[in-house]
Protein backbone atom coordinates (compact mmCIF):
# COMPACT_ATOMS: atom_id res chain seq x y z
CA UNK A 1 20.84 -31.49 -78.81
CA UNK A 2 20.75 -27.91 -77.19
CA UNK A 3 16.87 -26.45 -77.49
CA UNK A 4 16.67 -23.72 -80.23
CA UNK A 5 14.70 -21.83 -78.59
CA UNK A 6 12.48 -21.46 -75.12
CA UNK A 7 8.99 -19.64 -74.28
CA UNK A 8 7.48 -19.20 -71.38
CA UNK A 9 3.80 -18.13 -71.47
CA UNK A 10 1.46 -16.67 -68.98
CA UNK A 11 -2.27 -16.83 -69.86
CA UNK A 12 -4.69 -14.19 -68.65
CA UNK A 13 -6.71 -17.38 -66.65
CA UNK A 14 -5.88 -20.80 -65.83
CA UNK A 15 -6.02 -23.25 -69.01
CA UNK A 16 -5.82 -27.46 -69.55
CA UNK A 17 -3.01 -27.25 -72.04
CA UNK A 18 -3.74 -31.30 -72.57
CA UNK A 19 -7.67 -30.65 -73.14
CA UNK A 20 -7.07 -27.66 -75.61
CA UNK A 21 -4.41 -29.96 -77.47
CA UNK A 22 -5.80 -32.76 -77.54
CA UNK A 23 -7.70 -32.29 -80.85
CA UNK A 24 -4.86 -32.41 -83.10
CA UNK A 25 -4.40 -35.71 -82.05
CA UNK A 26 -5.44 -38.33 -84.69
CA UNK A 27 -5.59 -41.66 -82.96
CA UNK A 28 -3.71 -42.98 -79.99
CA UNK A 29 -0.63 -44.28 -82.12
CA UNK A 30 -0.03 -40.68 -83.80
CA UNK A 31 3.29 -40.24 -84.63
CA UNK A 32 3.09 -36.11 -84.63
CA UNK A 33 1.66 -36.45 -80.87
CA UNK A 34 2.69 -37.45 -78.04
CA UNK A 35 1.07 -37.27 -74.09
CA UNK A 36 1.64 -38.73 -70.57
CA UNK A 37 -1.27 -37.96 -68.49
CA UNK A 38 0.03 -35.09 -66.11
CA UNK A 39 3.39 -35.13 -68.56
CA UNK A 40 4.22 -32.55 -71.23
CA UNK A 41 2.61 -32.42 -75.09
CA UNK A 42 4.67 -33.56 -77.78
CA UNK A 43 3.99 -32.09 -81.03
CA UNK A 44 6.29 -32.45 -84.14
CA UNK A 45 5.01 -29.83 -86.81
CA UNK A 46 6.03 -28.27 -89.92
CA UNK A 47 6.51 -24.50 -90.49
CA UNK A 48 7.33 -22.19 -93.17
CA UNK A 49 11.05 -22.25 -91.73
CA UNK A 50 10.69 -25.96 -91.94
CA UNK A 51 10.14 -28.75 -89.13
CA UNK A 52 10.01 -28.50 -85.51
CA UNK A 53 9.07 -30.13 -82.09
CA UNK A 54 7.34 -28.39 -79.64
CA UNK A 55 6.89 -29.28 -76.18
CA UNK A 56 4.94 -28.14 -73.76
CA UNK A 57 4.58 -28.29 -70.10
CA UNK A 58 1.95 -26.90 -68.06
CA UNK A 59 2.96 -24.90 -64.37
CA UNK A 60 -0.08 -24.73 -62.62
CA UNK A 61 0.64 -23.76 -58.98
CA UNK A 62 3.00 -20.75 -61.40
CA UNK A 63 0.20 -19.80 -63.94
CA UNK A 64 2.22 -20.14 -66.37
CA UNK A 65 3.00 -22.75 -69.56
CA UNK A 66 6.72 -23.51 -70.60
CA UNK A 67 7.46 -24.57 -73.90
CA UNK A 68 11.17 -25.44 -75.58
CA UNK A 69 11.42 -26.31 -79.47
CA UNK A 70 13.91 -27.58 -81.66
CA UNK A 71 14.83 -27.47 -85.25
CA UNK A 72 14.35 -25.01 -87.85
CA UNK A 73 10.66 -23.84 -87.38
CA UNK A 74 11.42 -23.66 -83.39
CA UNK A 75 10.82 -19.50 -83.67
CA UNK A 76 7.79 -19.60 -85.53
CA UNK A 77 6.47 -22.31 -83.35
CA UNK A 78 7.14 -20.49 -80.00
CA UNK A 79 5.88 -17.21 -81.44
CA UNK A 80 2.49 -19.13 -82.12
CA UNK A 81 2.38 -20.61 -78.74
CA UNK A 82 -0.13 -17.88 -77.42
CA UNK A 83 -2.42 -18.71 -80.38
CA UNK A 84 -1.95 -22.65 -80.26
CA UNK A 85 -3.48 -22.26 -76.73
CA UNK A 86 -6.17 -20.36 -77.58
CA UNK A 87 -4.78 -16.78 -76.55
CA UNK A 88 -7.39 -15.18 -79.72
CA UNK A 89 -10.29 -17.17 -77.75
CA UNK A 90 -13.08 -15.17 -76.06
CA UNK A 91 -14.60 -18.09 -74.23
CA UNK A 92 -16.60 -15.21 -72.15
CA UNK A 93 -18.74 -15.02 -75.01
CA UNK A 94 -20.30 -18.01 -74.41
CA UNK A 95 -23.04 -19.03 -71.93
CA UNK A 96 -24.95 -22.02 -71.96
CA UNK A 97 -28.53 -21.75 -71.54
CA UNK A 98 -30.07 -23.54 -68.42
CA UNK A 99 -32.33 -25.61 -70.13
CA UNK A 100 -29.05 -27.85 -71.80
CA UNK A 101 -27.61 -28.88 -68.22
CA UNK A 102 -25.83 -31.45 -69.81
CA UNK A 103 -23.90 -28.14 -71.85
CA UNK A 104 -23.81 -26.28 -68.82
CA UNK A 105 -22.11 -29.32 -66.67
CA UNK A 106 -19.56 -29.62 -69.44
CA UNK A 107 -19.00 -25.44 -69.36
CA UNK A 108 -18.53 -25.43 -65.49
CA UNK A 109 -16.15 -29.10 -65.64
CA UNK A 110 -14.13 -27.35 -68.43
CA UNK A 111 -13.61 -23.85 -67.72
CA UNK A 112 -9.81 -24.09 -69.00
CA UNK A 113 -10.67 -25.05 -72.32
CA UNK A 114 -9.58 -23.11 -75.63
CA UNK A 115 -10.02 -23.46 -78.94
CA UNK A 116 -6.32 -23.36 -80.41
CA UNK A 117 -5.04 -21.83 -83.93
CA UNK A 118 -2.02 -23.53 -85.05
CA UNK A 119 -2.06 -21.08 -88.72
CA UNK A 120 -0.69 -24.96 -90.45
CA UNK A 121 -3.75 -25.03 -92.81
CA UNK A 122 -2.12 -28.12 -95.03
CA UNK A 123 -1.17 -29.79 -91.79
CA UNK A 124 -4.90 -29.86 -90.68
CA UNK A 125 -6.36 -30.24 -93.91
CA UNK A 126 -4.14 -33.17 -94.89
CA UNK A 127 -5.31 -36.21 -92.26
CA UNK A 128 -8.79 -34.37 -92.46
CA UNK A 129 -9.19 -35.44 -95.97
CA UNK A 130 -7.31 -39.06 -95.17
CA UNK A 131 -10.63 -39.68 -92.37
CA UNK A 132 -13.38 -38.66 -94.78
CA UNK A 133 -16.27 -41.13 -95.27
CA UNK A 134 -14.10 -44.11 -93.60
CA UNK A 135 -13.52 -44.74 -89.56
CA UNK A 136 -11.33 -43.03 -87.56
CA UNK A 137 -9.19 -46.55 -86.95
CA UNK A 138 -9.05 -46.69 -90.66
CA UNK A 139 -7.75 -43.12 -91.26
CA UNK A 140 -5.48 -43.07 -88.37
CA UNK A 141 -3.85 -45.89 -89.54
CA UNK A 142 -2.92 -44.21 -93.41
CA UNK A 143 -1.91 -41.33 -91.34
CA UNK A 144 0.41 -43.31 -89.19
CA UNK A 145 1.94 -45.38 -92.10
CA UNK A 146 2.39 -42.62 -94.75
CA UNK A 147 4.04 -40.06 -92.36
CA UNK A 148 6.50 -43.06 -90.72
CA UNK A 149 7.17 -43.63 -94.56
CA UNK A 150 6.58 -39.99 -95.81
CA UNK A 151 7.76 -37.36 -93.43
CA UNK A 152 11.03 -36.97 -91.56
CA UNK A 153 12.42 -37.69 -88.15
CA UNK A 154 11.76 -35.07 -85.63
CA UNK A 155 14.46 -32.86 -84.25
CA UNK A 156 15.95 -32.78 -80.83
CA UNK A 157 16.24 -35.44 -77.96
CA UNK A 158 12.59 -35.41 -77.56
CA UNK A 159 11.24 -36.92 -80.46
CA UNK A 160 12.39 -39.96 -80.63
CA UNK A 161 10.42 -42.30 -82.70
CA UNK A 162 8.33 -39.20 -83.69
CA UNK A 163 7.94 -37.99 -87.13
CA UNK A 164 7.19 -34.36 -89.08
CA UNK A 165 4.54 -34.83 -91.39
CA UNK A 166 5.58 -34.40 -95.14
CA UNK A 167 5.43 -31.32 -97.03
CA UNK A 168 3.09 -30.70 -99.97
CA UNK A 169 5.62 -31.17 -102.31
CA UNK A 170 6.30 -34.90 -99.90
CA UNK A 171 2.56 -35.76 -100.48
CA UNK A 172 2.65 -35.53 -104.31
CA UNK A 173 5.66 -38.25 -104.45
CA UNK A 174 3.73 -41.00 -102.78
CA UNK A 175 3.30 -43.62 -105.51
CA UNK A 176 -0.41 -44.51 -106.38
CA UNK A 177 0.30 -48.10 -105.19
CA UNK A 178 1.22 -47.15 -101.52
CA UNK A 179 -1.92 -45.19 -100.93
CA UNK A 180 -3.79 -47.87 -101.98
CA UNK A 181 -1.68 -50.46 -99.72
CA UNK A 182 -2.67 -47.52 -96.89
CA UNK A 183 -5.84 -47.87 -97.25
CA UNK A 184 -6.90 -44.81 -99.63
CA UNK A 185 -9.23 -44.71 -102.22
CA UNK A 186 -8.53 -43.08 -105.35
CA UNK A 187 -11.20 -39.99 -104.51
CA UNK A 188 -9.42 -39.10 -101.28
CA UNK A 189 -5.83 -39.62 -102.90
CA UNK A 190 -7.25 -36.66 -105.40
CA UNK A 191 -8.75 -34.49 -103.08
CA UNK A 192 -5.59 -34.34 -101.14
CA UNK A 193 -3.15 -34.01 -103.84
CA UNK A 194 -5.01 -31.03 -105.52
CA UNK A 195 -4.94 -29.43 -102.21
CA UNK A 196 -1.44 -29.86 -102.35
CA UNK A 197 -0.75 -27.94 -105.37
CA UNK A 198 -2.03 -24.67 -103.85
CA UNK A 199 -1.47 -25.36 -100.19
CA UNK A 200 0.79 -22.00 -100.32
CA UNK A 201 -2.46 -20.29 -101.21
CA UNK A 202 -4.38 -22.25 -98.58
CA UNK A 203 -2.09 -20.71 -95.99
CA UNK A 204 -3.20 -17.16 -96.68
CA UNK A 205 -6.21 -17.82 -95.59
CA UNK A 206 -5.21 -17.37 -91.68
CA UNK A 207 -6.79 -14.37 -90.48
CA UNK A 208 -9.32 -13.96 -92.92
CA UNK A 209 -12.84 -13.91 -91.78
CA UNK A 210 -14.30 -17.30 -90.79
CA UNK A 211 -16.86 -17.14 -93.73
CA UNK A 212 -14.39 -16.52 -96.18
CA UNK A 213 -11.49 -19.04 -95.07
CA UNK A 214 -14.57 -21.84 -95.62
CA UNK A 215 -15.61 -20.38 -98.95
CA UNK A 216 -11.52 -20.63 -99.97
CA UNK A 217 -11.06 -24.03 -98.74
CA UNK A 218 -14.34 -25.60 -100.06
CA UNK A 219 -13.50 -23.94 -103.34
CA UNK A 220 -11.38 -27.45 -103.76
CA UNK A 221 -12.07 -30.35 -105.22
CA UNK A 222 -13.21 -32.59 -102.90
CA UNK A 223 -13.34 -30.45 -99.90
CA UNK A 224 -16.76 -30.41 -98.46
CA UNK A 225 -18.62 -28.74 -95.28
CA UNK A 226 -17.17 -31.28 -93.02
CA UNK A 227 -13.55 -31.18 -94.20
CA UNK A 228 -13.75 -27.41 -94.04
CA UNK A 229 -15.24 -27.58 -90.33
CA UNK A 230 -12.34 -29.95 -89.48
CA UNK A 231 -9.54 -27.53 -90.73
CA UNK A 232 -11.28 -24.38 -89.36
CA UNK A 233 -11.39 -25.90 -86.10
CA UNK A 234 -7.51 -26.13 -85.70
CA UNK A 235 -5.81 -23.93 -88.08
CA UNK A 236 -7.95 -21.04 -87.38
CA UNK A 237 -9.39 -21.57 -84.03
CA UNK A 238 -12.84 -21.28 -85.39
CA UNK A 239 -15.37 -21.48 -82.51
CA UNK A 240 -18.29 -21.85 -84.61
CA UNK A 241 -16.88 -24.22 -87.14
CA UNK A 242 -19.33 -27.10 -86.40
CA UNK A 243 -18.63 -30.51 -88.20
CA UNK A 244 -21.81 -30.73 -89.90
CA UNK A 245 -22.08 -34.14 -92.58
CA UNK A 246 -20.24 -36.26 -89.77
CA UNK A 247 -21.85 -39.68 -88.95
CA UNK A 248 -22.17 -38.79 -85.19
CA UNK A 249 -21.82 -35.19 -84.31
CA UNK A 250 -25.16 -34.14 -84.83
CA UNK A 251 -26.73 -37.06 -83.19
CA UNK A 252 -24.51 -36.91 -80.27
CA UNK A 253 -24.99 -32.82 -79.71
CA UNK A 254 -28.94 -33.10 -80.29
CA UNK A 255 -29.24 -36.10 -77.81
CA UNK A 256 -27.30 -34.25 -75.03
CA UNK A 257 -28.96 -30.99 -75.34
CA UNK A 258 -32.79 -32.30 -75.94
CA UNK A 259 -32.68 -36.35 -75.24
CA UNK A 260 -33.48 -36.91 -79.44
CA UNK A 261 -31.46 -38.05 -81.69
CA UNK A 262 -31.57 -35.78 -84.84
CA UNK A 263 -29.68 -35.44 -88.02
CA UNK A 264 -28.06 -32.37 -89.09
CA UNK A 265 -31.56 -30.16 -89.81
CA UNK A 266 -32.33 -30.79 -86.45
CA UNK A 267 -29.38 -29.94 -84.73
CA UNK A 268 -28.83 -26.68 -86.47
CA UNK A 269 -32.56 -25.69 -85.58
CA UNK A 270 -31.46 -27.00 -81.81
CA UNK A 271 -28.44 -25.12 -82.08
CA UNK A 272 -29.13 -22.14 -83.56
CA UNK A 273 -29.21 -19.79 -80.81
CA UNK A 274 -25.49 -20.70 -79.52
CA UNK A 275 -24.74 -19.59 -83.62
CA UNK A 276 -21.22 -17.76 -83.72
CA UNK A 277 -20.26 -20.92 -80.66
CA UNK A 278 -21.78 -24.25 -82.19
CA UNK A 279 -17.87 -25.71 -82.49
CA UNK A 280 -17.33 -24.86 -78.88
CA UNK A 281 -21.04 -26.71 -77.78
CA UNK A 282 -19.66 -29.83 -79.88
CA UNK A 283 -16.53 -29.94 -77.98
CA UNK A 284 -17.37 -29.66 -74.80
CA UNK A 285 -20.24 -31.87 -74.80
CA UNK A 286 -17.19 -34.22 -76.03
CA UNK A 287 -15.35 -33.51 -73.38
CA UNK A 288 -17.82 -34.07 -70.92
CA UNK A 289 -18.30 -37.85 -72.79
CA UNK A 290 -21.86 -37.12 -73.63
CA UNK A 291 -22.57 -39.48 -76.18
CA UNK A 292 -26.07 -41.19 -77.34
CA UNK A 293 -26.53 -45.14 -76.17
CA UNK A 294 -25.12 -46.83 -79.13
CA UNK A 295 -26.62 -50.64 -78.90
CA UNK A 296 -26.47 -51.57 -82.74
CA UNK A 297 -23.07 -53.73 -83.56
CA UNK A 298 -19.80 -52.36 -84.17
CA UNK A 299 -19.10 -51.68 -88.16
CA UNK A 300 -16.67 -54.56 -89.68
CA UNK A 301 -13.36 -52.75 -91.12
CA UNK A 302 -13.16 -53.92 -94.78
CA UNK A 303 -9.86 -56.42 -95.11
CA UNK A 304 -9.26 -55.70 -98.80
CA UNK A 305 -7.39 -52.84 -100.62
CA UNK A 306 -9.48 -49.76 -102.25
CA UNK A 307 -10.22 -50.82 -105.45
């Protein structure tokens, strides 16, 4: 199939196209992503002109990123290629303070790092609500079997075996009895569905101010602080959009920066002074693998269906 369209983008410094996409990734089996180390990025997406696949190769020794889409949202997803690799970003804003060296390691390591906008609020908001309160094996997994069931193929030679996530209107068809056979309970089934029914509203909210796009989206039912931090972070390249309420964010971030574990008071008093940058600490301290010793056993997934 011929591309529909073709981009070719030149960023102001170098970047790691794989490290600045790499969080809208959910799990390794993700049929929306797809990565070879040193390869192109794979993304199948869908737009307001409908679905696309995106991918995306970085040229290095050219300074420059190429990227060639197909299918009907190919336009609007080259025209957001600037902003999906963090073109909006002001990473100069942000020094680390020399008494975190484990922060200030990470900073130096990943200087090409961005935090990327992709403007698909539903998109991120939609396997956001599918991961709260369970593991990330469990939510990956009703990701991976309700957009195989769910979505649609994705255009072009590229995407084979890839899929476009569904649509609102896609989500709202699932029967009640496959969520539960993907592992969904009944509150998160809700959460998502009502989000569904205004997800043309939840678009608008690109562009607005940070404090107000988290006000609009927590205004739903069942959208909390950490859902909210979760969406910010992609769909509007948030840099302060910390995920506060998660089991290990806080603990990991306050252990790296001052060798304690603390929970969420703490690390907002710890973190305080990198306020307007707290997402960006939290993700490069995870790039940079600094995570507390973990020595307690490993959780046991539950083997029964959601009652």
């Amino acid at each position: 199939m011929t591309p529909s369209g073709e981009r070719v983008y030149r960023p102001p410094a170098a970047i790691s196209v794989h490290q600045i996409l790499s969080g809208l990734r959910r799990g390794g089996s993700d049929p929306c992503f797809r990565t070879t180390p040193g390869g192109p990025v794979r993304r199948a997406t869908r737009t307001p002109d409908g679905p696309a696949l995106l991918l995306v190769t970085s040229r290095p020794s050219a300074g420059e990123v190429e990227a060639t889409a197909w299918g009907p949202g190919a336009d609007w997803v080259l025209d957001g290629l600037p902003l999906l690799l963090g073109d909006h970003d002001e990473p100069a804003a942000f020094k680390p303070r020399p008494e975190h060296p484990r922060l200030v390691e990470a900073w130096r390591a990943h200087r090409g790092y961005r935090i990327p906008r992709t403007r698909a609020v539903f998109e991120a908001l939609a396997p956001a609500v599918l991961e709260q309160r369970v593991t990330g094996q469990e939510a990956w997994r009703a990701w991976r079997v309700l957009v195989t069931r769910y979505g649609e193929p994705a255009p072009g030679p590229e995407g084979d075996g890839m899929f476009v996530p569904p649509d609102p209107a896609g989500w709202r068809q699932i029967p009640s009895w496959v969520w539960l056979k993907a592992g969904v309970d009944e509150a998160r089934r809700r959460a998502l569905l009502s989000a569904a029914r205004v997800a043309g509203r939840l678009e608008q909210t690109v562009g607005l101010p940070h404090d107000e796009a988290e006000r609009r989206l927590r205004s739903l039912p069942g959208i909390g602080v950490w859902t909210a931090a979760e969406v910010r972070q992609r769909a509007h390249g948030d840099p302060d959009a910390f995920s506060w309420a998660d089991f290990h964010v806080s603990r990991n971030v306050s252990w790296a920066l001052s060798g304690q574990v603390l929970d969420d008071a703490g690390c907002a008093e710890l973190i305080e002074c990198y306020r307007g940058q707290r997402y960006r600490v939290q993700k490069l301290l995870e790039l940079g693998g600094n995570m507390r010793p973990r020595r307690a056993p490993r959780m046991t997934l539950p083997t029964h269906l959601p009652r």
